[in-house]
C-alpha atoms as a PDB file:
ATOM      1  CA  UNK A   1      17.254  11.452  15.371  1.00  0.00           C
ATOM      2  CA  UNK A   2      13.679  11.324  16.109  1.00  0.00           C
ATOM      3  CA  UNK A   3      11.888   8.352  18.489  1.00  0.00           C
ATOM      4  CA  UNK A   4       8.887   6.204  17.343  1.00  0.00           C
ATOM      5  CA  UNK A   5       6.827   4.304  19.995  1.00  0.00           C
ATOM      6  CA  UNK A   6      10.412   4.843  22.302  1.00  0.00           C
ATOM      7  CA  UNK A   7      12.873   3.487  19.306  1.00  0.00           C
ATOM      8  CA  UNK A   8      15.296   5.935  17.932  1.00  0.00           C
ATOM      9  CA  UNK A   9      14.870   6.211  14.243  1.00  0.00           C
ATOM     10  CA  UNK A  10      17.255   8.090  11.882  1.00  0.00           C
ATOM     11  CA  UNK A  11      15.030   9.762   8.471  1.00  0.00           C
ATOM     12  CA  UNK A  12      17.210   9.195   5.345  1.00  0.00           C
ATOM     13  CA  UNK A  13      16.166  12.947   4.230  1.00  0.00           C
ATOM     14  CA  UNK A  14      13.628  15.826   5.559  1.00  0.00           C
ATOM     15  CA  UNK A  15      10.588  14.875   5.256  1.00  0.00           C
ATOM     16  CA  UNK A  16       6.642  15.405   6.752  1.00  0.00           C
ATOM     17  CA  UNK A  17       4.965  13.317   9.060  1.00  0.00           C
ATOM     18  CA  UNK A  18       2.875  11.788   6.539  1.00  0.00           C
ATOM     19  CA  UNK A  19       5.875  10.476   4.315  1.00  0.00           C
ATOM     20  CA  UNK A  20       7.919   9.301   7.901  1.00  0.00           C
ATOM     21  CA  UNK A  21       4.440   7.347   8.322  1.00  0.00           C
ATOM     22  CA  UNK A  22       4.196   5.458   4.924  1.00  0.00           C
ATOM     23  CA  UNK A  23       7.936   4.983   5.197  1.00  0.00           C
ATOM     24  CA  UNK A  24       7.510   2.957   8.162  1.00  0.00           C
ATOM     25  CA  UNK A  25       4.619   0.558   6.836  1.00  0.00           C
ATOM     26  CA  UNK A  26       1.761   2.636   8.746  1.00  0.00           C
ATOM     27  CA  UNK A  27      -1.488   2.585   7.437  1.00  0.00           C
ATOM     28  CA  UNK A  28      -2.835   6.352   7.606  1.00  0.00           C
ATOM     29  CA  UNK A  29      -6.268   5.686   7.800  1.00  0.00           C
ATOM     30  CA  UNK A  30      -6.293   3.353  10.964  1.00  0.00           C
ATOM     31  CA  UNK A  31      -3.498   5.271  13.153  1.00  0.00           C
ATOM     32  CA  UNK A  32      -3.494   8.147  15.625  1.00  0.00           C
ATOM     33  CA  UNK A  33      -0.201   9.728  16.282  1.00  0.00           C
ATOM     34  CA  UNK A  34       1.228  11.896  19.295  1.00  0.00           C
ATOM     35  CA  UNK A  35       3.958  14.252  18.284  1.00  0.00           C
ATOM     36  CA  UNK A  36       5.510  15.529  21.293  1.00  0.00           C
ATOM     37  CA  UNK A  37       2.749  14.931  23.695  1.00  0.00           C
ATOM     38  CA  UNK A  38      -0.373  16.459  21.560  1.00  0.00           C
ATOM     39  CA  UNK A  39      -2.268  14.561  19.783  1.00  0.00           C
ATOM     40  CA  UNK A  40      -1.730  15.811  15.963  1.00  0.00           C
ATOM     41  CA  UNK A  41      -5.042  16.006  13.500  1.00  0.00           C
ATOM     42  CA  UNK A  42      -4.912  13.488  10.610  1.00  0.00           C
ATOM     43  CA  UNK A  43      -5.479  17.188   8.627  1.00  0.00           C
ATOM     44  CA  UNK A  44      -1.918  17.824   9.596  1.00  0.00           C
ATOM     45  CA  UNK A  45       0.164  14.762   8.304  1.00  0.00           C
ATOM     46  CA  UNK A  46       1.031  16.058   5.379  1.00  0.00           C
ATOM     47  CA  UNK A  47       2.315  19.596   6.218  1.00  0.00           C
ATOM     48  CA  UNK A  48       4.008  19.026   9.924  1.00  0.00           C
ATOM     49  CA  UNK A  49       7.810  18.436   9.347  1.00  0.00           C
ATOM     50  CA  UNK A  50       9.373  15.466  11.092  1.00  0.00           C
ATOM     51  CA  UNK A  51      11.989  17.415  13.060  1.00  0.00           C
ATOM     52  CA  UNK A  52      15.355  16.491  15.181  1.00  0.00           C
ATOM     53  CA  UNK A  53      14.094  15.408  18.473  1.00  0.00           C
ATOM     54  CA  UNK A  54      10.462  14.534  18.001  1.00  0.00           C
ATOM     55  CA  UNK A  55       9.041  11.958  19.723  1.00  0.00           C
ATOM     56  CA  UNK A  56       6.159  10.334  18.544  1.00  0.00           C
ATOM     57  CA  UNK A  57       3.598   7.621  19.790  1.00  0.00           C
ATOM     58  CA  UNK A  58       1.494   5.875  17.221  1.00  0.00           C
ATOM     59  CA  UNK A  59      -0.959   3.420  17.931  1.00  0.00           C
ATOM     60  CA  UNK A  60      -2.869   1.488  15.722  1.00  0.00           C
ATOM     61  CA  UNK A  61      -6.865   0.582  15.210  1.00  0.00           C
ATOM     62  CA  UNK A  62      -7.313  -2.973  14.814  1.00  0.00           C
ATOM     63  CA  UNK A  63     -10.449  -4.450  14.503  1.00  0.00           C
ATOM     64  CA  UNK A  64     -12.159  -7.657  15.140  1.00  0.00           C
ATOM     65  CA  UNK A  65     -15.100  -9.801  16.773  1.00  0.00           C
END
C-alpha cells in the first residue's frame, strides 16, 4: 500500500513512479511530486520504484488569467 495526496492506493503490479503517475490520470509535464518528504527530480520518474509505504504528495500546475 502506498498513499497519494493522504489516500491509500493499492498498485496492481511493481511499477516506477512514472507509470504509478500516468496510471492515475497525471499529466507529467505540469506536476511536482514529493516522495517521502523530498521533493523528487522530474529526471527521476522513470527509474524510482513505487515501493510499500511511500507516501507521496503531488500537486498540480494549473494555469490561467
Amino acid at each position: 500500500m502506498i498513499k497519494i495526496n493522504g489516500n491509500a492506493i493499492h498498485p496492481s503490479a511493481p511499477c516506477t513512479v512514472e507509470t504509478l503517475l500516468l496510471e492515475q490520470g497525471y499529466s507529467l509535464q505540469r506536476i511536482a511530486v514529493e516522495r517521502n518528504g523530498e521533493i523528487l527530480p522530474k529526471s527521476r520518474y522513470a527509474d524510482t520504484p513505487v515501493q510499500d509505504g511511500d507516501a507521496y504528495e503531488i500537486v498540480s500546475f494549473v494555469g490561467g488569467g
